[in-house]
PDB file of N, CA and C in Angstrom:
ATOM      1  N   UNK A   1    -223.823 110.869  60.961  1.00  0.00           N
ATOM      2  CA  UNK A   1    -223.788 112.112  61.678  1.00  0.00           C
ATOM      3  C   UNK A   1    -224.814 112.103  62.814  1.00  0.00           C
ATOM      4  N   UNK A   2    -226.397 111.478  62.744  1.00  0.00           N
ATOM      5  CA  UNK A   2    -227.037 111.521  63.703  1.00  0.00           C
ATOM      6  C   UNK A   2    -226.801 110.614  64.815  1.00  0.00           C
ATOM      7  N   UNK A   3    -226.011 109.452  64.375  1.00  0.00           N
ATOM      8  CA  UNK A   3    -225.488 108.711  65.679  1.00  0.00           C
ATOM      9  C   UNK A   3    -224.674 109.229  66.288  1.00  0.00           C
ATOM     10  N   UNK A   4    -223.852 110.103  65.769  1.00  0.00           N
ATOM     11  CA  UNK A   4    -222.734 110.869  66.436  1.00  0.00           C
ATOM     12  C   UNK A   4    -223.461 111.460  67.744  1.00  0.00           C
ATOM     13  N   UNK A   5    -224.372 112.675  66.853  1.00  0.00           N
ATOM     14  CA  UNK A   5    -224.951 113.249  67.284  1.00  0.00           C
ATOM     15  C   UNK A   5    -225.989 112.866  68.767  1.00  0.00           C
ATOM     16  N   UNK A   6    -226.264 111.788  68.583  1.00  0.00           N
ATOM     17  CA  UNK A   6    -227.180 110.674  69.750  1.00  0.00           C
ATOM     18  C   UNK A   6    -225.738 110.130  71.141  1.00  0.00           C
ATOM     19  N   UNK A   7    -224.865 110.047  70.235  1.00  0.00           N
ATOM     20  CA  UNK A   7    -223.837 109.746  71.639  1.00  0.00           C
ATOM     21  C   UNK A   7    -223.396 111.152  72.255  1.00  0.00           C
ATOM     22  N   UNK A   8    -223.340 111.909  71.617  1.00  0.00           N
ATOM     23  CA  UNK A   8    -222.470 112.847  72.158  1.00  0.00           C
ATOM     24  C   UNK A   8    -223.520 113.587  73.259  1.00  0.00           C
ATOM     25  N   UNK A   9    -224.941 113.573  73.018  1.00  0.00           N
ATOM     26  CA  UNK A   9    -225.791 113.766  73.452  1.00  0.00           C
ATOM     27  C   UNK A   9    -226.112 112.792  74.389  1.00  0.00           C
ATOM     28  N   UNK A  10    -226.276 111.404  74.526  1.00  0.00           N
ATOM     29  CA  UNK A  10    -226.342 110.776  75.721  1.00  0.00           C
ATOM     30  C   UNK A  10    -225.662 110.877  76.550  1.00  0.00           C
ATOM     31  N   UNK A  11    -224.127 111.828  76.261  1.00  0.00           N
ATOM     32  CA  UNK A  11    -222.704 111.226  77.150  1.00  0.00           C
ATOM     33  C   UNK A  11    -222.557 113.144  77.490  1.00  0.00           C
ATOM     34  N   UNK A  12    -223.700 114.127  77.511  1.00  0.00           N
ATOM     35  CA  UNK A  12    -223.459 115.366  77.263  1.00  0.00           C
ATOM     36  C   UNK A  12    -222.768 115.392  78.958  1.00  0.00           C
ATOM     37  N   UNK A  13    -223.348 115.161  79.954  1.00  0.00           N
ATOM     38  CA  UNK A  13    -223.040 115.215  81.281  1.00  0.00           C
ATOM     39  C   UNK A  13    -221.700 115.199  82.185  1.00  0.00           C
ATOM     40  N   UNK A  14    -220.783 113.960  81.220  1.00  0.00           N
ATOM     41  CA  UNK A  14    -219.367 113.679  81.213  1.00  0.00           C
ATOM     42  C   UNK A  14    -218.710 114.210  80.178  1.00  0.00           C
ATOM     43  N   UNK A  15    -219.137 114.681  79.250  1.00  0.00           N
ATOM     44  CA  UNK A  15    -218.087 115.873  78.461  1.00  0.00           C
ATOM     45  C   UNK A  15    -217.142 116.489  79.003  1.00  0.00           C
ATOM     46  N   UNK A  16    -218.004 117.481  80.135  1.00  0.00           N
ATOM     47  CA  UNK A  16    -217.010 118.551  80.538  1.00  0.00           C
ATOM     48  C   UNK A  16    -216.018 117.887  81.405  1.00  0.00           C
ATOM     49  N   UNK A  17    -215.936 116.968  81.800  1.00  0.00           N
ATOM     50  CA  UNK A  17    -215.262 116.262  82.769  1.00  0.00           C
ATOM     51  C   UNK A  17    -213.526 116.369  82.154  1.00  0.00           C
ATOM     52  N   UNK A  18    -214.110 115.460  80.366  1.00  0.00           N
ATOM     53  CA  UNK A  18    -212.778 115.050  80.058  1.00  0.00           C
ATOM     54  C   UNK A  18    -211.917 116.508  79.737  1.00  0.00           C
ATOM     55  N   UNK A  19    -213.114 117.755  79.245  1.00  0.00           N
ATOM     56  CA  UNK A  19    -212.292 118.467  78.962  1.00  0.00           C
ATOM     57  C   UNK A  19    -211.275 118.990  80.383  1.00  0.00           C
ATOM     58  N   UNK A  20    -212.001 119.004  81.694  1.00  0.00           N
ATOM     59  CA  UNK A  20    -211.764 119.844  82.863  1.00  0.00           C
ATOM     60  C   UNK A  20    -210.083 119.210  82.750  1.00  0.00           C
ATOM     61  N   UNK A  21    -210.214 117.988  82.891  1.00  0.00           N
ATOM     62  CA  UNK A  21    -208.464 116.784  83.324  1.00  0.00           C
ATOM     63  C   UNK A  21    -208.036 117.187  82.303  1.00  0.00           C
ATOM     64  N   UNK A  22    -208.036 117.502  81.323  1.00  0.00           N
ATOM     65  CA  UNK A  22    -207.066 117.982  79.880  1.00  0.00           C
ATOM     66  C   UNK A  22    -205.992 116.836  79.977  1.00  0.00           C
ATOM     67  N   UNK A  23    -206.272 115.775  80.023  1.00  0.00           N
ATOM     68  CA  UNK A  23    -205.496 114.351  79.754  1.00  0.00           C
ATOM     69  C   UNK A  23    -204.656 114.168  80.844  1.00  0.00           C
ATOM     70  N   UNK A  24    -204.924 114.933  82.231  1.00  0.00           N
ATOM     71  CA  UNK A  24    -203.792 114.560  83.343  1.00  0.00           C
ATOM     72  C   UNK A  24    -203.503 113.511  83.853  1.00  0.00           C
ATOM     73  N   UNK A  25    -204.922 112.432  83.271  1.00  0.00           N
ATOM     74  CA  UNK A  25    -204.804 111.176  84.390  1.00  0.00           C
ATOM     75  C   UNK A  25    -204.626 110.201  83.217  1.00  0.00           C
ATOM     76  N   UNK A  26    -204.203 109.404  83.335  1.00  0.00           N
ATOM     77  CA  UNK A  26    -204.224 108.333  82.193  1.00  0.00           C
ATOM     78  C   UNK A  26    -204.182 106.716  82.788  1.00  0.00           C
ATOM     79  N   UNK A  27    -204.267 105.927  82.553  1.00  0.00           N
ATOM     80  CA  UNK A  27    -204.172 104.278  83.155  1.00  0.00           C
ATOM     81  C   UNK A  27    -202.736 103.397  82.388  1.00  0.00           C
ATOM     82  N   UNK A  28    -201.841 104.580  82.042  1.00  0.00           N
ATOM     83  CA  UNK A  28    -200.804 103.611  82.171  1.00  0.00           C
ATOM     84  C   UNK A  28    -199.925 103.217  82.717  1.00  0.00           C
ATOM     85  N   UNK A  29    -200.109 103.587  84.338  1.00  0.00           N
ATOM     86  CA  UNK A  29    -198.823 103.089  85.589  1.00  0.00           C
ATOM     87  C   UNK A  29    -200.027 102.287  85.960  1.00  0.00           C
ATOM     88  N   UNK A  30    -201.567 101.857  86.108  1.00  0.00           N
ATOM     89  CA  UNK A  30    -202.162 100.444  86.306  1.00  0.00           C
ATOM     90  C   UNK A  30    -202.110  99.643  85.340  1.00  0.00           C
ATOM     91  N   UNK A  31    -202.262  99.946  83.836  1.00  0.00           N
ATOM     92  CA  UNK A  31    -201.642  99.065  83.009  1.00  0.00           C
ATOM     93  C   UNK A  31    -200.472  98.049  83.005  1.00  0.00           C
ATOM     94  N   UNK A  32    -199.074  98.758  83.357  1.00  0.00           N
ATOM     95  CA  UNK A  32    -197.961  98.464  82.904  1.00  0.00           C
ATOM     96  C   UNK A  32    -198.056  97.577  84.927  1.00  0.00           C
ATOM     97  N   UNK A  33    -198.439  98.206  85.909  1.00  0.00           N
ATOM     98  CA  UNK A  33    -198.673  96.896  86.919  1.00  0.00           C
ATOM     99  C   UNK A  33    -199.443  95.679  86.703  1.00  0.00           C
ATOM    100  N   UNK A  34    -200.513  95.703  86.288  1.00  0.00           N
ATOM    101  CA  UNK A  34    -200.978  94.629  85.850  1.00  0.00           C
ATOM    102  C   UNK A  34    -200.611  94.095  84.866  1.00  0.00           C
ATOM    103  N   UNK A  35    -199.753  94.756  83.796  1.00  0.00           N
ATOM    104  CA  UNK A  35    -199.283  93.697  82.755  1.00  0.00           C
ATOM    105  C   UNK A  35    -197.798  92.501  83.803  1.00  0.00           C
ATOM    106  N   UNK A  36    -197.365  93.144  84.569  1.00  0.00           N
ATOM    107  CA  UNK A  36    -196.186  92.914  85.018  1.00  0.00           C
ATOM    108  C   UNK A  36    -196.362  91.936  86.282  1.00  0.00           C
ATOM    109  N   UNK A  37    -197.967  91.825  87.332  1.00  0.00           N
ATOM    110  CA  UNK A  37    -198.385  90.676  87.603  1.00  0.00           C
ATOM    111  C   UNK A  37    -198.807  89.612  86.675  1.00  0.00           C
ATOM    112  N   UNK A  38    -199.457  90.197  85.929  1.00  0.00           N
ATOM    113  CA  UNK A  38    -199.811  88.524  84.921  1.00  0.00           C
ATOM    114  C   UNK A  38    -198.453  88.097  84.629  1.00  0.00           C
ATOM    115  N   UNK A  39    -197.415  88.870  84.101  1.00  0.00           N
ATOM    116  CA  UNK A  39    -196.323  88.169  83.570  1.00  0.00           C
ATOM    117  C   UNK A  39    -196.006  86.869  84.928  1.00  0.00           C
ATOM    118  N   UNK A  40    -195.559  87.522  86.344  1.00  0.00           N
ATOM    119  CA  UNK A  40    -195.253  86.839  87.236  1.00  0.00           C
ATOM    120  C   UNK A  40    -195.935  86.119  87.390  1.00  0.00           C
ATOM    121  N   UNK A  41    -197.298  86.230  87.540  1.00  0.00           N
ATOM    122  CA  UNK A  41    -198.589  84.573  87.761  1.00  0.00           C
ATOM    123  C   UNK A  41    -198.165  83.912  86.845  1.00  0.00           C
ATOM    124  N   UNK A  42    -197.739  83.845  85.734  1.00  0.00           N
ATOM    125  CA  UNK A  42    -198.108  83.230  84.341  1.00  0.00           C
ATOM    126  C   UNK A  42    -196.897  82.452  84.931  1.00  0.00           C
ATOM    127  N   UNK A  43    -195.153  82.686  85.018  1.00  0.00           N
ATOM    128  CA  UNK A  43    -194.116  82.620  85.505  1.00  0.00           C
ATOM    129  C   UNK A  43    -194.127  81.286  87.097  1.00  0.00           C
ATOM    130  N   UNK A  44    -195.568  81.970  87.685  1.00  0.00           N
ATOM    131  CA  UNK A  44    -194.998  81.377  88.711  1.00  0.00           C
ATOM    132  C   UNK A  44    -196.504  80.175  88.910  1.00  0.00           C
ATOM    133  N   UNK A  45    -196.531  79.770  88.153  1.00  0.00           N
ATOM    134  CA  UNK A  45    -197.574  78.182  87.805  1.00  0.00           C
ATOM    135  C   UNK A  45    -196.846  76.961  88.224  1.00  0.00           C
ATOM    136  N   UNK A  46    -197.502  76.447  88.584  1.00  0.00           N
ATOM    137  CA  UNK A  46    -196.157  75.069  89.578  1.00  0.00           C
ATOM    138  C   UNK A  46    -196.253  75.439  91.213  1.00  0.00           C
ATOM    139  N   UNK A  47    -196.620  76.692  91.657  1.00  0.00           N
ATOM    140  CA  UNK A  47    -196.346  77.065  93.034  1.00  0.00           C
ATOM    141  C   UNK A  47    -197.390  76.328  93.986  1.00  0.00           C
ATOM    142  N   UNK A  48    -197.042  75.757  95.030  1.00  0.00           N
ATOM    143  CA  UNK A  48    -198.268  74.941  95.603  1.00  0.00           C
ATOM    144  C   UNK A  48    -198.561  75.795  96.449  1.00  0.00           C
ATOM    145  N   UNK A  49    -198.517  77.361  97.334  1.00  0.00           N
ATOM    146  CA  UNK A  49    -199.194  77.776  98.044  1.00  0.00           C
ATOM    147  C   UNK A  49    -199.135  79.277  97.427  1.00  0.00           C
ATOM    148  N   UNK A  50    -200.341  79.705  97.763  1.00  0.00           N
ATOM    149  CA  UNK A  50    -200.741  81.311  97.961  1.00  0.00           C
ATOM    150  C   UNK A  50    -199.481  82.258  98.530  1.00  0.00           C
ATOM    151  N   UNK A  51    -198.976  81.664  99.099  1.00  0.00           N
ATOM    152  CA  UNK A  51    -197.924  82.654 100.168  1.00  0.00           C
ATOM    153  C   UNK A  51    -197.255  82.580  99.097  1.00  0.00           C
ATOM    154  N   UNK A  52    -196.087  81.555  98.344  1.00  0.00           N
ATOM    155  CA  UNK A  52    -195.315  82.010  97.607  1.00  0.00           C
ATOM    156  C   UNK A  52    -195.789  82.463  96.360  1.00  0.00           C
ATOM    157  N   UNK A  53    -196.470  82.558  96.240  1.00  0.00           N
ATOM    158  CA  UNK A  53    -196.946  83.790  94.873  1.00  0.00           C
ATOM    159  C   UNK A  53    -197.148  85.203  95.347  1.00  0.00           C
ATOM    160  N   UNK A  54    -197.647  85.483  96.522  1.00  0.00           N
ATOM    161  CA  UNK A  54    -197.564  86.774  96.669  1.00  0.00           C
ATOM    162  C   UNK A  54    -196.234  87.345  97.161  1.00  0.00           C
ATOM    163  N   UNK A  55    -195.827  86.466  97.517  1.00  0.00           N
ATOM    164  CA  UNK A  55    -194.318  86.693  98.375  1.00  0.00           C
ATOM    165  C   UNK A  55    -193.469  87.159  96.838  1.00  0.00           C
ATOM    166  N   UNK A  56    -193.343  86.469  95.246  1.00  0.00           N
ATOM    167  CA  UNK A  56    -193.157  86.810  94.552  1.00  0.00           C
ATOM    168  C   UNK A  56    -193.792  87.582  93.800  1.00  0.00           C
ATOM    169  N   UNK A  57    -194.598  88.181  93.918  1.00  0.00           N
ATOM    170  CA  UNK A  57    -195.512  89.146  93.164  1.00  0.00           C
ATOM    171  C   UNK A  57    -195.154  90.677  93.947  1.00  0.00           C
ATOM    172  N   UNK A  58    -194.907  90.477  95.361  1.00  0.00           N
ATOM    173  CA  UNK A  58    -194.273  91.661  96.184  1.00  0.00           C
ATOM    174  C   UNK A  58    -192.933  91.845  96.109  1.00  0.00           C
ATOM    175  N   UNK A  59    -192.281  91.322  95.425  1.00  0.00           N
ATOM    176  CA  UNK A  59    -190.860  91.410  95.065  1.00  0.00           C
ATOM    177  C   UNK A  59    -190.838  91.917  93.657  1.00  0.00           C
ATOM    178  N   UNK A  60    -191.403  91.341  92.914  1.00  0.00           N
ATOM    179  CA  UNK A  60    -191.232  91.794  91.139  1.00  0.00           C
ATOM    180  C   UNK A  60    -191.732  93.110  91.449  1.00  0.00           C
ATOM    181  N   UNK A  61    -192.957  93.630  91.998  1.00  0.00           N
ATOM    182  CA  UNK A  61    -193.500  94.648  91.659  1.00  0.00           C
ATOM    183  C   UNK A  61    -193.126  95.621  92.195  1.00  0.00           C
ATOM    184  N   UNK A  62    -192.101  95.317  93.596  1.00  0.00           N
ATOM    185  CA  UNK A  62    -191.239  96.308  94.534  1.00  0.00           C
ATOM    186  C   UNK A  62    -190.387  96.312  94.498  1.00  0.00           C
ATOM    187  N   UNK A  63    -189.568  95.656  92.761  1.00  0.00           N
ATOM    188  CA  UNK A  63    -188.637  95.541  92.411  1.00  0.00           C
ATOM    189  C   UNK A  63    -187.661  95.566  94.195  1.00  0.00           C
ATOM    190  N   UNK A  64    -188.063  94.293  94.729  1.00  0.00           N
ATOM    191  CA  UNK A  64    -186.639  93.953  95.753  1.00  0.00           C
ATOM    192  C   UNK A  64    -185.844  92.829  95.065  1.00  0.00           C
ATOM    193  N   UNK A  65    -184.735  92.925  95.714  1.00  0.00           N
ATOM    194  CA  UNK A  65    -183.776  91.983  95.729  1.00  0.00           C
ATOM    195  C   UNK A  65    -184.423  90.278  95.743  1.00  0.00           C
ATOM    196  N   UNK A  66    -183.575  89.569  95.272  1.00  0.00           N
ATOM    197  CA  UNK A  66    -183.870  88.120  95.508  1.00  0.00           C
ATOM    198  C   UNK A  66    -183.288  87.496  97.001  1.00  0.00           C
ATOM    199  N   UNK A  67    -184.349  86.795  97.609  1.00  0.00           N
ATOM    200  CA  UNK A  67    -183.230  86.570  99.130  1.00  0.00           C
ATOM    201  C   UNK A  67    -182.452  85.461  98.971  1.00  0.00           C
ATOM    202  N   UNK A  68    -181.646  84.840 100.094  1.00  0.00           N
ATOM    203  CA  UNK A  68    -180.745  83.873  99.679  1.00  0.00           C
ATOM    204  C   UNK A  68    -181.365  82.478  99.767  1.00  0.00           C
ATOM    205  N   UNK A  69    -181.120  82.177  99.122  1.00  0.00           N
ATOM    206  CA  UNK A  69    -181.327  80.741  99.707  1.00  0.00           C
ATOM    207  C   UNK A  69    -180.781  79.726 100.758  1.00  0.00           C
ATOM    208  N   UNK A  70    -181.769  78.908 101.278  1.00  0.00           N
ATOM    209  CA  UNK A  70    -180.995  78.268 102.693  1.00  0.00           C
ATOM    210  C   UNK A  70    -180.394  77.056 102.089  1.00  0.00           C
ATOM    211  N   UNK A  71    -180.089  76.892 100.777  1.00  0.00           N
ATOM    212  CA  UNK A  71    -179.352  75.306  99.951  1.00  0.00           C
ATOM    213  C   UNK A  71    -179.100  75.785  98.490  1.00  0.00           C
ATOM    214  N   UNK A  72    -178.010  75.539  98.140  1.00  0.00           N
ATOM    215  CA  UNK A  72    -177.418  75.668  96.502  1.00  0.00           C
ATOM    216  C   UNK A  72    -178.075  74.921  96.060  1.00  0.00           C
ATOM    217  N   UNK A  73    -178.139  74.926  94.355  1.00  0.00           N
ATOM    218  CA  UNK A  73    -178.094  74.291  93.680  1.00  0.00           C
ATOM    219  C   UNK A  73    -177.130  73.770  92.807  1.00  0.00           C
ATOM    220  N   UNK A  74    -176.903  72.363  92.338  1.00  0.00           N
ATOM    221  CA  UNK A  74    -175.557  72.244  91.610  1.00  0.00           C
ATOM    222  C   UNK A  74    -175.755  71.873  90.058  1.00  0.00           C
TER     223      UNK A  74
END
């Protein structure tokens, strides 16, 4: 109880804070982006330049289209 008592008391200053937001803000649309770049870094290992990782990291995360390619594969 007195440790309680010792945090709640060190942290008295930011109390009112959390009550003021009454839970409006939360970190799970930066969560669920950053879970969704690591997926793509993790995905895109093998890439020999900077450009094409961000070039794919601005596509997954701006959910665009895939562009065409200038050669098939068979």
């Amino acid at each position: 109880m007195k440790k309680k008592a010792r945090m709640l008391r060190s942290h008295y200053d930011l109390l009112p804070n959390w009550f003021k937001a009454c839970k409006e803000y939360n970190n799970g649309i930066t969560e669920g982006l950053n879970n969704k770049s690591q997926t793509r870094i993790k995905l895109a290992y093998g890439y020999r330049t900077t450009k094409t990782l961000m070039l794919t990291l601005f596509h997954q995360l701006g959910n665009l289209s895939r562009p065409e390619l200038s050669h098939r594969f068979v």
